[in-house]
N, C-alpha and C. Protein backbone atom coordinates (compact mmCIF):
# COMPACT_ATOMS: atom_id res chain seq x y z
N UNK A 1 0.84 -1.18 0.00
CA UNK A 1 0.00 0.00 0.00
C UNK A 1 0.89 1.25 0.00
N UNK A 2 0.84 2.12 -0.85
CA UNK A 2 1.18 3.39 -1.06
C UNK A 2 0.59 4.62 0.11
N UNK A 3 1.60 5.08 0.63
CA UNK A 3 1.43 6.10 1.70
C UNK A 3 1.40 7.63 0.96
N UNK A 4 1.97 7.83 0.39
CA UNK A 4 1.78 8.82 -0.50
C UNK A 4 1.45 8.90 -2.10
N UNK A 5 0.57 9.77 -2.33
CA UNK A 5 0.04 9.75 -4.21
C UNK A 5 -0.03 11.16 -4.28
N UNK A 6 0.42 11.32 -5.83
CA UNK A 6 0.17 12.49 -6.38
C UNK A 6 -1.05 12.91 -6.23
N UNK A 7 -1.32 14.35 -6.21
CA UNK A 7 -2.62 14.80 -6.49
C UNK A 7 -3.31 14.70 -7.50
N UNK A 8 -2.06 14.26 -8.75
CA UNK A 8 -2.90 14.37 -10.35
C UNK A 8 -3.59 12.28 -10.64
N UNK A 9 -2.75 12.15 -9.11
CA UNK A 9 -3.32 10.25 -9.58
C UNK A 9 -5.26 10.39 -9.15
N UNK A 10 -5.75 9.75 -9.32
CA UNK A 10 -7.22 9.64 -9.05
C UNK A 10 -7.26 8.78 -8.10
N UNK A 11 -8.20 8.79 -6.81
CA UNK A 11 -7.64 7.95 -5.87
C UNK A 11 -9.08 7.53 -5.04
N UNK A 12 -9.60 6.30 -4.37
CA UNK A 12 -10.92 6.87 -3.58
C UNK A 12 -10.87 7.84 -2.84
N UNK A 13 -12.32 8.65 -1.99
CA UNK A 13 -11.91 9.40 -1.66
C UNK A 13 -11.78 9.20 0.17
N UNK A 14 -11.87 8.11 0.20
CA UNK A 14 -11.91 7.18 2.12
C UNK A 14 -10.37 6.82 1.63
N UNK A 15 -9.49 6.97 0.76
CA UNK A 15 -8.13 6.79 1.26
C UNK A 15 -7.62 7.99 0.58
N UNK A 16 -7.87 9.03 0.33
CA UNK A 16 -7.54 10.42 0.24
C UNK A 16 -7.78 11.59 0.75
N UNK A 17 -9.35 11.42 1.51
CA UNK A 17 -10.31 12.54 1.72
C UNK A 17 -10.75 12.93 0.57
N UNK A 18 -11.28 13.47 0.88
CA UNK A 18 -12.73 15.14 -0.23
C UNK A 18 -11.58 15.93 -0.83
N UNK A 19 -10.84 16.44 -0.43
CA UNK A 19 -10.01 18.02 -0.49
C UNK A 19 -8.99 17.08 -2.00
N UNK A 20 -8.39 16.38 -1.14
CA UNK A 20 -6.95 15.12 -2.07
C UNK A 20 -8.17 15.05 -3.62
N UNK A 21 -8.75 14.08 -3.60
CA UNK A 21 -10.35 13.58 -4.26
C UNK A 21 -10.45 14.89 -5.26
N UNK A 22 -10.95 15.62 -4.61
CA UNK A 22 -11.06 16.69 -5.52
C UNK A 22 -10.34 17.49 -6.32
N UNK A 23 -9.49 17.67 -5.80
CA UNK A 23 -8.09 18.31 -6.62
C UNK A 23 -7.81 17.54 -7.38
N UNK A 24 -7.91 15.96 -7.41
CA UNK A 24 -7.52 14.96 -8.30
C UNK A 24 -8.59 15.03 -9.49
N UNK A 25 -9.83 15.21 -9.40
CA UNK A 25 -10.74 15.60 -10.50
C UNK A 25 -10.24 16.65 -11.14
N UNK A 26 -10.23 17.86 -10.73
CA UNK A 26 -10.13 18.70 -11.50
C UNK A 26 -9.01 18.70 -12.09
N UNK A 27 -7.72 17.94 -11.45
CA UNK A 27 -6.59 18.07 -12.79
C UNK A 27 -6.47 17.20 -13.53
N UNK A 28 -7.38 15.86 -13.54
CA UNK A 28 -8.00 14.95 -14.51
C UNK A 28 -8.63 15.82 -15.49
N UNK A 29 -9.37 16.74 -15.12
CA UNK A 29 -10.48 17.26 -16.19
C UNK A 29 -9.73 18.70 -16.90
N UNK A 30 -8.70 18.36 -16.86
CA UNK A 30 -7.81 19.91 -17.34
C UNK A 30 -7.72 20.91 -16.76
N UNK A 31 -7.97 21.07 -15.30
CA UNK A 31 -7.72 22.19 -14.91
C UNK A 31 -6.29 22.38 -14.44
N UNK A 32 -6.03 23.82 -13.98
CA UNK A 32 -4.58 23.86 -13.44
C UNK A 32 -4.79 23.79 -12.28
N UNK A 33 -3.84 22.87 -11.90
CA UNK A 33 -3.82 22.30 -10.20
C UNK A 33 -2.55 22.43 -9.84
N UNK A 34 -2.01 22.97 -8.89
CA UNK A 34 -0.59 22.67 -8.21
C UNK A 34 -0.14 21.50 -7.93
N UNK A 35 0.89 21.16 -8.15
CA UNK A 35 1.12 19.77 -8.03
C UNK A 35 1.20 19.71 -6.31
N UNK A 36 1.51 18.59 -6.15
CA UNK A 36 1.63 18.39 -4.40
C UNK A 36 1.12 16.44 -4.37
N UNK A 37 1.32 16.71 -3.30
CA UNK A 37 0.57 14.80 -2.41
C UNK A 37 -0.15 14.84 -1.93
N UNK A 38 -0.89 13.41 -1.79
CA UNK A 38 -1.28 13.58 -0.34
C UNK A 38 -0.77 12.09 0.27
N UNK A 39 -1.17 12.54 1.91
CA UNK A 39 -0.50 11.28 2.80
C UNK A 39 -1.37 10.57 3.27
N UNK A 40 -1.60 9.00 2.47
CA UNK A 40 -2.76 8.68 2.15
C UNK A 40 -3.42 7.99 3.80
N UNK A 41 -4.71 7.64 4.17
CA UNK A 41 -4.91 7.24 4.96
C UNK A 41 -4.88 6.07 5.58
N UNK A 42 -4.52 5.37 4.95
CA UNK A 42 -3.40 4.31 5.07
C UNK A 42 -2.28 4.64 5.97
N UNK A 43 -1.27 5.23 5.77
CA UNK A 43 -0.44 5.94 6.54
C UNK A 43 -0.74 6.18 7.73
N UNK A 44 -1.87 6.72 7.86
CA UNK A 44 -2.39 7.67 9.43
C UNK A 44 -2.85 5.52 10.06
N UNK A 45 -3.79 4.99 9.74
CA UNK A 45 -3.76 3.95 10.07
C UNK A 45 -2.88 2.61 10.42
N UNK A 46 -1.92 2.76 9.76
CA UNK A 46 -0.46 2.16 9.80
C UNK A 46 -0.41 2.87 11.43
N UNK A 47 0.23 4.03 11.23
CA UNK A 47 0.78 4.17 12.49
C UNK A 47 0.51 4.34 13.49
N UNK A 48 -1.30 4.58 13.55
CA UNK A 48 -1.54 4.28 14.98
C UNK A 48 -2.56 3.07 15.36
N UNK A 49 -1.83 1.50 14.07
CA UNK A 49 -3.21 0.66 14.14
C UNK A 49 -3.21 0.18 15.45
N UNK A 50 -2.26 -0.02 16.27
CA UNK A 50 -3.04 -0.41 17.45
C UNK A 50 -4.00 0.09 18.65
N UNK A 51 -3.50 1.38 18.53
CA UNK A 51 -4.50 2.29 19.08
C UNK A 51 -5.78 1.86 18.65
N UNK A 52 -5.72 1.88 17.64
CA UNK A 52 -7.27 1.56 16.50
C UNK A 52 -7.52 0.37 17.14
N UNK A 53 -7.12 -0.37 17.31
CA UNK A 53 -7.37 -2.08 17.64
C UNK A 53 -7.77 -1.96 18.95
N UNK A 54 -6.81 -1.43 19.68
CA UNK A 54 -7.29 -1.28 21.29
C UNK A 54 -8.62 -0.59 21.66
N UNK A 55 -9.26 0.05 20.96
CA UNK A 55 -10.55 0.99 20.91
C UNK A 55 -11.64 0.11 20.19
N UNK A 56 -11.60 -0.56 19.14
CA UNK A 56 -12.53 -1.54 18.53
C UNK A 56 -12.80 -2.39 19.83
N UNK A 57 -11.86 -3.09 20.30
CA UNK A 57 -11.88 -3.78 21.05
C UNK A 57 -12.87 -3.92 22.89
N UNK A 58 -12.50 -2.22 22.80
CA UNK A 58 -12.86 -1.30 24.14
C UNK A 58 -14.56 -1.50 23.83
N UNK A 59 -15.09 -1.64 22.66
CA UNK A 59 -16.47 -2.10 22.53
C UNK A 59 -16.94 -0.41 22.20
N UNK A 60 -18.38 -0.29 22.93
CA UNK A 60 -18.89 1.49 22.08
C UNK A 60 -19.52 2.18 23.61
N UNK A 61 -19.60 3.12 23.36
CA UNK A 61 -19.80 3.59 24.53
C UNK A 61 -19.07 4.42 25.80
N UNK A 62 -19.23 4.67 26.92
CA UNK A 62 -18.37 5.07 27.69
C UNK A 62 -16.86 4.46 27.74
N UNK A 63 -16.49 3.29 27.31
CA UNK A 63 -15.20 3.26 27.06
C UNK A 63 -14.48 3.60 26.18
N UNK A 64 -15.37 3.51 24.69
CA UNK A 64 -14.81 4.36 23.76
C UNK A 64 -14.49 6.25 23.91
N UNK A 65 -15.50 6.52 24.81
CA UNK A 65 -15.34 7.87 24.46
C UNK A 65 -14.37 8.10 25.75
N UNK A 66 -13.81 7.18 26.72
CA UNK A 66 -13.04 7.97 27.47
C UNK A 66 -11.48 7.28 26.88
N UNK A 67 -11.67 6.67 25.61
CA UNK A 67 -10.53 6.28 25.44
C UNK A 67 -9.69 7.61 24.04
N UNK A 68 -10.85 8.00 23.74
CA UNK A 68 -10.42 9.12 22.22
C UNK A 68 -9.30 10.07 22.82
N UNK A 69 -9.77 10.60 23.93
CA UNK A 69 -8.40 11.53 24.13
C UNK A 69 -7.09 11.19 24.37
N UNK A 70 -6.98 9.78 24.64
CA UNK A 70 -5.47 9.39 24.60
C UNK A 70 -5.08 9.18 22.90
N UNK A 71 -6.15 8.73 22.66
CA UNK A 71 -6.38 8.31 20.79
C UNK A 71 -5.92 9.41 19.98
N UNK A 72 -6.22 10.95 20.50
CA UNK A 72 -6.04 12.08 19.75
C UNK A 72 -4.32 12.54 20.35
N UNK A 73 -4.32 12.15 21.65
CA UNK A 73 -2.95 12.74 21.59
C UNK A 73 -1.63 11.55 21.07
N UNK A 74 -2.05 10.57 21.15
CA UNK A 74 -0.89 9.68 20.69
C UNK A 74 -1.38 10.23 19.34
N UNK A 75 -2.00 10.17 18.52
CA UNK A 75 -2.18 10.96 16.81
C UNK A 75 -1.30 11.79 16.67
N UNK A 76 -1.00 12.67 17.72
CA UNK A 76 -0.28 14.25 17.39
C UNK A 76 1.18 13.79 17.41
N UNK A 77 1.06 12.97 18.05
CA UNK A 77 3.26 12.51 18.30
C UNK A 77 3.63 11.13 17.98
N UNK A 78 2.75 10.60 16.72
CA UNK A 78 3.13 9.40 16.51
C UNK A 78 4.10 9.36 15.07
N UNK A 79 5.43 8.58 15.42
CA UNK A 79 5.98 9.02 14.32
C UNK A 79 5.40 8.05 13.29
N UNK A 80 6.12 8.74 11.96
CA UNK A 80 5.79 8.14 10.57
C UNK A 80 5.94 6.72 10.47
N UNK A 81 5.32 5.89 9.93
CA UNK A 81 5.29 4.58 9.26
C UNK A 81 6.82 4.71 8.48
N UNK A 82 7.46 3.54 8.91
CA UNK A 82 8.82 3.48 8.33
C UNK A 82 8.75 3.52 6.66
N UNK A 83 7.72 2.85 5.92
CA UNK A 83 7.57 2.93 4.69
C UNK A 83 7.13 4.08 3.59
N UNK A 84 6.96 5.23 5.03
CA UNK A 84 6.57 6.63 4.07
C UNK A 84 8.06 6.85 4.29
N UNK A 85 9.05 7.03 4.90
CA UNK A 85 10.40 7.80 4.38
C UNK A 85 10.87 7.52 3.09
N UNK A 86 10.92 6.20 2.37
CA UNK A 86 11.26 5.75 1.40
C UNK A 86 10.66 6.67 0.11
N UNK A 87 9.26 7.32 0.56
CA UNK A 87 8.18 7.70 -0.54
C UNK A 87 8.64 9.29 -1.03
N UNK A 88 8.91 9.69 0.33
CA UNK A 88 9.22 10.88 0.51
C UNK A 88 10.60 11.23 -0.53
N UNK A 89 11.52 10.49 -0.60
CA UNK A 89 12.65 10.95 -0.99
C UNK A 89 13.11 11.36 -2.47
């Protein structure tokens, strides 16, 4: 799985977002688009799948929701998936 894609590749938009998705239409359809990436969501899932796992797991409800704020701050300081440096370069 690819962690990063051009903006001009066409991509779904649950592993790009709306914003990625869209920019990818319009420079499909001839418009001028800045080039750039995006860092696909894959990536964000890679690196914090166990978090993810540990919260599925936690079931729904009051354990889920007192588990998101550790969920959001391990998000902010989790480093990169070893396989995006390679992408990057």
């Amino acid at each position: 799985m690819k962690y990063i894609l051009p903006l001009a590749e066409r991509a779904e938009p649950l592993l790009v977002g709306g914003k990625a998705f869209n920019l990818s239409l319009l420079a499909g359809s001839g418009l001028k688009v800045p080039r750039g990436f995006v860092i696909t969501a894959a990536a964000f899932g890679d690196a914090l799948v166990n978090e993810l796992e540990q919260l599925r797991e936690s079931g729904t409800g009051a354990a889920v929701k007192d588990r998101l704020p550790l969920l959001v701050k391990k998000a902010l300081g989790v480093p990169f998936p070893a396989g995006l440096g390679p992408e990057l370069d």
